[in-house]
C-alpha atoms as a PDB file:
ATOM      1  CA  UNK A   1     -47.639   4.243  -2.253  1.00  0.00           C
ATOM      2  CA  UNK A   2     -45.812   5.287  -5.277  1.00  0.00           C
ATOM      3  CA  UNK A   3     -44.348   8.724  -3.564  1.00  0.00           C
ATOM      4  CA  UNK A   4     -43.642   7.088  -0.144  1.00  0.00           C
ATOM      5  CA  UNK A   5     -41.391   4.179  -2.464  1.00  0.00           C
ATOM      6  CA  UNK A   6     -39.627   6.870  -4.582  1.00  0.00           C
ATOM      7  CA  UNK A   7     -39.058   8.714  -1.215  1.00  0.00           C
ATOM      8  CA  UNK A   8     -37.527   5.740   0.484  1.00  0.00           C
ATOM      9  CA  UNK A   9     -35.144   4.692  -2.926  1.00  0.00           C
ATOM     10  CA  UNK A  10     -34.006   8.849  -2.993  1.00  0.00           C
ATOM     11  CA  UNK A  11     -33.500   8.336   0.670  1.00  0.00           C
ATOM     12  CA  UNK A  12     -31.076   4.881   0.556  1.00  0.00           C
ATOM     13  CA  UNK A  13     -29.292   6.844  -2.624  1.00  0.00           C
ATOM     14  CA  UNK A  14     -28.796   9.975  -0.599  1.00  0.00           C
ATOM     15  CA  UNK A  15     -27.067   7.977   2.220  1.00  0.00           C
ATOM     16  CA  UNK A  16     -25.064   5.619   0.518  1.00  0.00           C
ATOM     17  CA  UNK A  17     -23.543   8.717  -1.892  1.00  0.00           C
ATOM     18  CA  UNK A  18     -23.279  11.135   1.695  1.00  0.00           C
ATOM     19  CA  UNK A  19     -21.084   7.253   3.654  1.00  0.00           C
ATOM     20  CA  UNK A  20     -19.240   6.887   0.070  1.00  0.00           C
ATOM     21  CA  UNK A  21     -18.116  10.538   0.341  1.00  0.00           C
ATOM     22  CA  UNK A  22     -15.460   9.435   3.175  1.00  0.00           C
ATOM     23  CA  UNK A  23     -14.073   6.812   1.194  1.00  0.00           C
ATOM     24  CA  UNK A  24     -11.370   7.392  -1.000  1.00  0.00           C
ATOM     25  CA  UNK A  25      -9.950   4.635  -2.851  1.00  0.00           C
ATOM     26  CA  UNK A  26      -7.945   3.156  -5.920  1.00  0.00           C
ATOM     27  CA  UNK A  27      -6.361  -0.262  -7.613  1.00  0.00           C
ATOM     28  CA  UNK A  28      -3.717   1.034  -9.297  1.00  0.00           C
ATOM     29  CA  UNK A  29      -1.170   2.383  -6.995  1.00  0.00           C
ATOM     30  CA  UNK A  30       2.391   2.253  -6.782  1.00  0.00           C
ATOM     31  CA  UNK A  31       4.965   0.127  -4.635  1.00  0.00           C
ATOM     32  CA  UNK A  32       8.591  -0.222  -5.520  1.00  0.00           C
ATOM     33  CA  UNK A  33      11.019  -2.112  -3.353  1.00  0.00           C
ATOM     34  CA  UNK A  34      14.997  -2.151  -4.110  1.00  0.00           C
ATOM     35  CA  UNK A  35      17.091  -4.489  -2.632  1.00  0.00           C
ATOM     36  CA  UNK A  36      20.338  -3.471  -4.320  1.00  0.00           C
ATOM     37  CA  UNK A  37      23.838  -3.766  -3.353  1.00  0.00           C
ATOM     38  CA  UNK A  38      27.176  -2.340  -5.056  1.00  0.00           C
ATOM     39  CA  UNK A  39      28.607  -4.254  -7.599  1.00  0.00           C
ATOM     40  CA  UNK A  40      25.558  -6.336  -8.774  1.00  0.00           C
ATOM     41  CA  UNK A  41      22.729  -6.182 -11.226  1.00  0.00           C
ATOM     42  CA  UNK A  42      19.739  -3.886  -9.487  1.00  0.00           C
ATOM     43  CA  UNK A  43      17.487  -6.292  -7.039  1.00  0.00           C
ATOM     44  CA  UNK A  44      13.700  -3.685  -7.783  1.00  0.00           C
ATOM     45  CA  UNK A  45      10.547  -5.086  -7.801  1.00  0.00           C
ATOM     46  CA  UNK A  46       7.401  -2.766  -8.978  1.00  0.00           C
ATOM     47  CA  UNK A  47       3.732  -3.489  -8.209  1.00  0.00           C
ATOM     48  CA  UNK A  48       1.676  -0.758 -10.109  1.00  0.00           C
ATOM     49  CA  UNK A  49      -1.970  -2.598  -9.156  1.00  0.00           C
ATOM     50  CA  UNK A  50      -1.919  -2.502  -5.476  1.00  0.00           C
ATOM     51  CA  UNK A  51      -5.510  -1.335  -4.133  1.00  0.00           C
ATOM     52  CA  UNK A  52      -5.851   0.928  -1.228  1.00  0.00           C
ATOM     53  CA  UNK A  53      -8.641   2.659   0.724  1.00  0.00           C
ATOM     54  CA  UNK A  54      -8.511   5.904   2.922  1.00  0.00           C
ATOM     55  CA  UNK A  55     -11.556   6.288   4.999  1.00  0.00           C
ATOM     56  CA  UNK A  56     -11.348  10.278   5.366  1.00  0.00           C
ATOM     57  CA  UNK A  57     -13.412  10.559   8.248  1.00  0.00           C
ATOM     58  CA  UNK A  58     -11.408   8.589  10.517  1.00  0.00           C
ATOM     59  CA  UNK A  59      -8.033   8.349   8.658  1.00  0.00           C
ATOM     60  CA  UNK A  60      -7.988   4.964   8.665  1.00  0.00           C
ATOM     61  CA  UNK A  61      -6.166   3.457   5.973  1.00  0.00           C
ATOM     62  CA  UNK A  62      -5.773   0.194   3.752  1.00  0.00           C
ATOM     63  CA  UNK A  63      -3.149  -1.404   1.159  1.00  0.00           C
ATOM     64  CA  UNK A  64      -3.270  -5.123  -0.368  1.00  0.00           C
ATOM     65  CA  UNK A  65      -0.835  -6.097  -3.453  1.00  0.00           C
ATOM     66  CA  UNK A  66      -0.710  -9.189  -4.696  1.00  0.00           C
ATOM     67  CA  UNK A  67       2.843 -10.613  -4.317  1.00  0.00           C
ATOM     68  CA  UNK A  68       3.161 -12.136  -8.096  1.00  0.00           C
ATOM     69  CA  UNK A  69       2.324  -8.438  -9.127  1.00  0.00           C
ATOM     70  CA  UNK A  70       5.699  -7.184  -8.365  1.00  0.00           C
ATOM     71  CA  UNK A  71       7.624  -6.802 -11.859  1.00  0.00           C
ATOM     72  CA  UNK A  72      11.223  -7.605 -12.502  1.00  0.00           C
ATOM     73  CA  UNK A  73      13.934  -6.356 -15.171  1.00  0.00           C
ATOM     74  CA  UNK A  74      14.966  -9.940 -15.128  1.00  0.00           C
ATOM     75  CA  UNK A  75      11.845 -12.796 -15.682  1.00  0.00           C
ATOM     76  CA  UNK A  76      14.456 -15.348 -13.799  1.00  0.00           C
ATOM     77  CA  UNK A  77      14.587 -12.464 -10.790  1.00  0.00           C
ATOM     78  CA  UNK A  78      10.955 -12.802 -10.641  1.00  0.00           C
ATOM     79  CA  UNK A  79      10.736 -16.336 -10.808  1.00  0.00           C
ATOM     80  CA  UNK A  80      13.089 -16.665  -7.650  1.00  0.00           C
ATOM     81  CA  UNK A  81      11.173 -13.719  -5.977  1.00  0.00           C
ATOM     82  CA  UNK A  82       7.889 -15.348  -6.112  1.00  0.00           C
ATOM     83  CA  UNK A  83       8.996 -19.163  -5.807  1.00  0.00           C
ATOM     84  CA  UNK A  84      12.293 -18.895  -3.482  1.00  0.00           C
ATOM     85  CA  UNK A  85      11.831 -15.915  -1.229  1.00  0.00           C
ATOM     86  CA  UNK A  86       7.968 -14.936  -1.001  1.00  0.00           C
ATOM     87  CA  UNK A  87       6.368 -17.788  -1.820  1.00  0.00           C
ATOM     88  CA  UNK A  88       3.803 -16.584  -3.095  1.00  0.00           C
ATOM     89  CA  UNK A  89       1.186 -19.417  -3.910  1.00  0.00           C
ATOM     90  CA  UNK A  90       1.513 -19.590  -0.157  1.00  0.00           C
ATOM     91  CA  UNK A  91       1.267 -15.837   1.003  1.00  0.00           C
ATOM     92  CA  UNK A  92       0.015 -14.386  -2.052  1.00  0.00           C
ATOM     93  CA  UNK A  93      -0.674 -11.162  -0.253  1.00  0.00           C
ATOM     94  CA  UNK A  94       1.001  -7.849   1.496  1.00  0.00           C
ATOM     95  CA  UNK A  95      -0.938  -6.136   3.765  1.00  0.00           C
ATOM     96  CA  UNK A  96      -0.990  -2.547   5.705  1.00  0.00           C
ATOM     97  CA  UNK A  97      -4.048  -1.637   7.834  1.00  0.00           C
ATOM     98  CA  UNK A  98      -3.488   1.116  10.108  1.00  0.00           C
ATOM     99  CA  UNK A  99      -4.482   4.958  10.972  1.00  0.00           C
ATOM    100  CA  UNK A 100      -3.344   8.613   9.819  1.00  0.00           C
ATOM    101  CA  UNK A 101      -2.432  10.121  13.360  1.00  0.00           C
ATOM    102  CA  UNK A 102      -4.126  13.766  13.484  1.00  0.00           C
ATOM    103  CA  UNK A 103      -5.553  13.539  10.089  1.00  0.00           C
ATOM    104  CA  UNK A 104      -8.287  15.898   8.642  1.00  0.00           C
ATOM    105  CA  UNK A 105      -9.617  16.495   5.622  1.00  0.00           C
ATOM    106  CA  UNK A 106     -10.431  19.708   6.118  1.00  0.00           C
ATOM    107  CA  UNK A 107      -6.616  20.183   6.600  1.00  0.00           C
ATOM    108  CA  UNK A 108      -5.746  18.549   3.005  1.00  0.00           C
ATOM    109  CA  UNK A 109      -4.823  21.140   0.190  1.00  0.00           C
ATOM    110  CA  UNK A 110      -2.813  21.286  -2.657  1.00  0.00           C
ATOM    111  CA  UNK A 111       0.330  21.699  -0.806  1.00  0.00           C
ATOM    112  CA  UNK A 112       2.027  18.778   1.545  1.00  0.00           C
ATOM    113  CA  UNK A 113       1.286  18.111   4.498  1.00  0.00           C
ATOM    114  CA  UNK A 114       2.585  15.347   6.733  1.00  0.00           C
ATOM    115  CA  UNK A 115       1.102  12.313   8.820  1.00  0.00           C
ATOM    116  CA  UNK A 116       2.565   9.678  11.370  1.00  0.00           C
ATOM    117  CA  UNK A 117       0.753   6.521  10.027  1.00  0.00           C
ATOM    118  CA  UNK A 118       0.931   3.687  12.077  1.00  0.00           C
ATOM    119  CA  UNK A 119      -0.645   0.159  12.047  1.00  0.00           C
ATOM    120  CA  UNK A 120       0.683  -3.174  11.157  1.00  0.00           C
ATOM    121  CA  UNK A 121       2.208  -4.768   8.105  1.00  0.00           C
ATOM    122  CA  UNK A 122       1.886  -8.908   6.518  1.00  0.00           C
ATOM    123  CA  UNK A 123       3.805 -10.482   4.659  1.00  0.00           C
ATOM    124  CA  UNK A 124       4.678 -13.925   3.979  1.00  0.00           C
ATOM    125  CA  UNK A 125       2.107 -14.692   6.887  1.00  0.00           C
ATOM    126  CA  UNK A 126       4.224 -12.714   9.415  1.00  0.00           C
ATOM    127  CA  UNK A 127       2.277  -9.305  10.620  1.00  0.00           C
ATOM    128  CA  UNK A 128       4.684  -6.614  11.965  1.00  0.00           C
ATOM    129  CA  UNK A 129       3.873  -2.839  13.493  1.00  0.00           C
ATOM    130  CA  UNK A 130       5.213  -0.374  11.281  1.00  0.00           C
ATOM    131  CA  UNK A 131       4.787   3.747  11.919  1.00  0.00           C
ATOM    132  CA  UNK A 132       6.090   5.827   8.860  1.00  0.00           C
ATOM    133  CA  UNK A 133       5.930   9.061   7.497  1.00  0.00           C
ATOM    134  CA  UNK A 134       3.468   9.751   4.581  1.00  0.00           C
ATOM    135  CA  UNK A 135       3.284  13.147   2.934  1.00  0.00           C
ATOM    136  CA  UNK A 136      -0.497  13.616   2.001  1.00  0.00           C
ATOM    137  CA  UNK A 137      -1.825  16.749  -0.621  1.00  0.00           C
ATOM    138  CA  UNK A 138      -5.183  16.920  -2.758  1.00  0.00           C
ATOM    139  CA  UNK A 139      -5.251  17.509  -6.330  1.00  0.00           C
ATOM    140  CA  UNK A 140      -7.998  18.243  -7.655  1.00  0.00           C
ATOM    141  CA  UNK A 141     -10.147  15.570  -6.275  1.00  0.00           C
ATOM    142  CA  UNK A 142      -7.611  12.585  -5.443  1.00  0.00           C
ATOM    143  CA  UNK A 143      -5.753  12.624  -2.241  1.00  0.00           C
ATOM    144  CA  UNK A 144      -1.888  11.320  -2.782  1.00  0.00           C
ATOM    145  CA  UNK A 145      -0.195   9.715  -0.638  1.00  0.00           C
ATOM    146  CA  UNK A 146       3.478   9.023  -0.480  1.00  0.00           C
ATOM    147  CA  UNK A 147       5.801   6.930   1.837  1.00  0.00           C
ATOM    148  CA  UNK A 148       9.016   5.557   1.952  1.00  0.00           C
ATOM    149  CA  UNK A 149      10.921   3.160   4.783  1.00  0.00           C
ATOM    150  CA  UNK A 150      13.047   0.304   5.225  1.00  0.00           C
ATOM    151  CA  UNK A 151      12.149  -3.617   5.791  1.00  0.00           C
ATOM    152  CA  UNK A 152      14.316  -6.132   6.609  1.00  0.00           C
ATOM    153  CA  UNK A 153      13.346  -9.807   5.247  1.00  0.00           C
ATOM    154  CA  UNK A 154      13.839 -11.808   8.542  1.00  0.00           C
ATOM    155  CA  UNK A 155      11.467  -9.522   9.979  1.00  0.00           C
ATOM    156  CA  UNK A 156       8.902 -11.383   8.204  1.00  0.00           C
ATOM    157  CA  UNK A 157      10.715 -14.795   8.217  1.00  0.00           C
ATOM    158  CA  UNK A 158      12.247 -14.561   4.764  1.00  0.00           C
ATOM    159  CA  UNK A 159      15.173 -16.278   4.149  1.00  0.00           C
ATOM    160  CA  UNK A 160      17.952 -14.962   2.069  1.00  0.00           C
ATOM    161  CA  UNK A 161      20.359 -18.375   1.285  1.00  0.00           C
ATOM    162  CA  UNK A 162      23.547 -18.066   1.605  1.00  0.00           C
ATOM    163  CA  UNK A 163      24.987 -18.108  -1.959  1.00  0.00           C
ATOM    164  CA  UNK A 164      22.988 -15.103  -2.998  1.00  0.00           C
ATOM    165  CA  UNK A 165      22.973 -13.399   0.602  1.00  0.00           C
ATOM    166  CA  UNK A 166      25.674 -11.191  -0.565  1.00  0.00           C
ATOM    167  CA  UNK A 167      23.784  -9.814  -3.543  1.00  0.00           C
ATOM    168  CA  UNK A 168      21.024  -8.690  -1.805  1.00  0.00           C
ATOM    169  CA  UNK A 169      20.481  -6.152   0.879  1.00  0.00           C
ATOM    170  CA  UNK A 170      19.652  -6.529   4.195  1.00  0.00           C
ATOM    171  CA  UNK A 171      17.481  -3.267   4.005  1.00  0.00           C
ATOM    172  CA  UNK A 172      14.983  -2.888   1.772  1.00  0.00           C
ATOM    173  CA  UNK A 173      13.913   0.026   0.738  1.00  0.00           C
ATOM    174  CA  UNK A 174      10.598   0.436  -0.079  1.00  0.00           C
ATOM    175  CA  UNK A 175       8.878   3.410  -1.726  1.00  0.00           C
ATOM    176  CA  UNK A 176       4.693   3.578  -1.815  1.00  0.00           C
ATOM    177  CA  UNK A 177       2.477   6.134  -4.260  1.00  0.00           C
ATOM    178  CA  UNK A 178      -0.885   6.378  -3.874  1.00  0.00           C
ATOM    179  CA  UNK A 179      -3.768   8.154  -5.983  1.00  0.00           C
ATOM    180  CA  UNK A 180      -7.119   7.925  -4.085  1.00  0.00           C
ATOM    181  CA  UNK A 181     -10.279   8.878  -5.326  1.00  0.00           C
ATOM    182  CA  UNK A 182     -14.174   8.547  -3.790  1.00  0.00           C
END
């Protein structure tokens, strides 16, 4: 009884370490958004506790930040970012889910190699396809991702009023790093 039990527990450990294998994951990455226009303080937001997952067997892929995580030079910038534009005790969330196109691990290495990833983006309760770029190499044993692309608030129904309109951008560049580990 004793041998079949220890049998069935090594069995259950072997599988869950051989599914957690394709998993690669982390809470701390990067995003950085700048909404900057000549002539006026910097409009950048940083979020450096966004979670992601990579699922390497399929290439799907992940991301969730928490809106209020974004960080400001200016506390007041924050403020109006969380309570006036993203209202964020309403949508407290950003979300990508979506799929490497072609990916591989067995074609990951140490130097870069490049993926269409496509899916669909929320925020502020709207969800949007996106497709962008990401440059993907393994150090060690953490994949890193890396993306950049543009968003334009009234894609995702925020609104920009009028007395501040000009000192923000109607592109916003965003820039995503990610350090994934299983």
């Amino acid at each position: 009884m004793n041998n079949r039990f220890f049998t069935t527990l090594l069995i259950l450990c072997l599988a869950t370490s051989i599914t957690a294998q394709g998993k690669y994951k982390t809470k701390t990455a990067n995003i950085t958004f700048e909404a900057s226009v000549p002539s006026f303080q910097e409009v950048k937001g940083t979020n450096e506790n966004v979670s992601a997952i990579l699922n390497t067997e399929t290439g799907e892929f992940a991301s969730l930040a928490l809106v209020t995580g974004f960080r400001f030079k200016m506390a007041l910038m924050e403020e109006h970012f969380n309570e006036n534009y993203m209202e964020s005790s309403v949508f407290p969330t950003a979300i990508f889910k979506g799929k490497l196109g072609g990916f591989s691990m067995s074609d990951v290495s140490e130097e870069i190699s490049e993926y269409t990833l496509k899916g669909s983006m929320t925020i502020h309760g709207v969800t949007q396809p996106l497709e962008v770029q990401v440059q993907v190499k393994k150090v060690i044993n953490v994949i890193e991702l890396v993306t950049g692309f543009i968003l334009k608030p009234e894609q995702f129904n925020i609104k920009i009023p009028k007395i501040v309109s000009n000192n923000i951008a109607e592109e916003v560049f965003v820039l995503a790093m990610y350090s994934l580990s299983n």
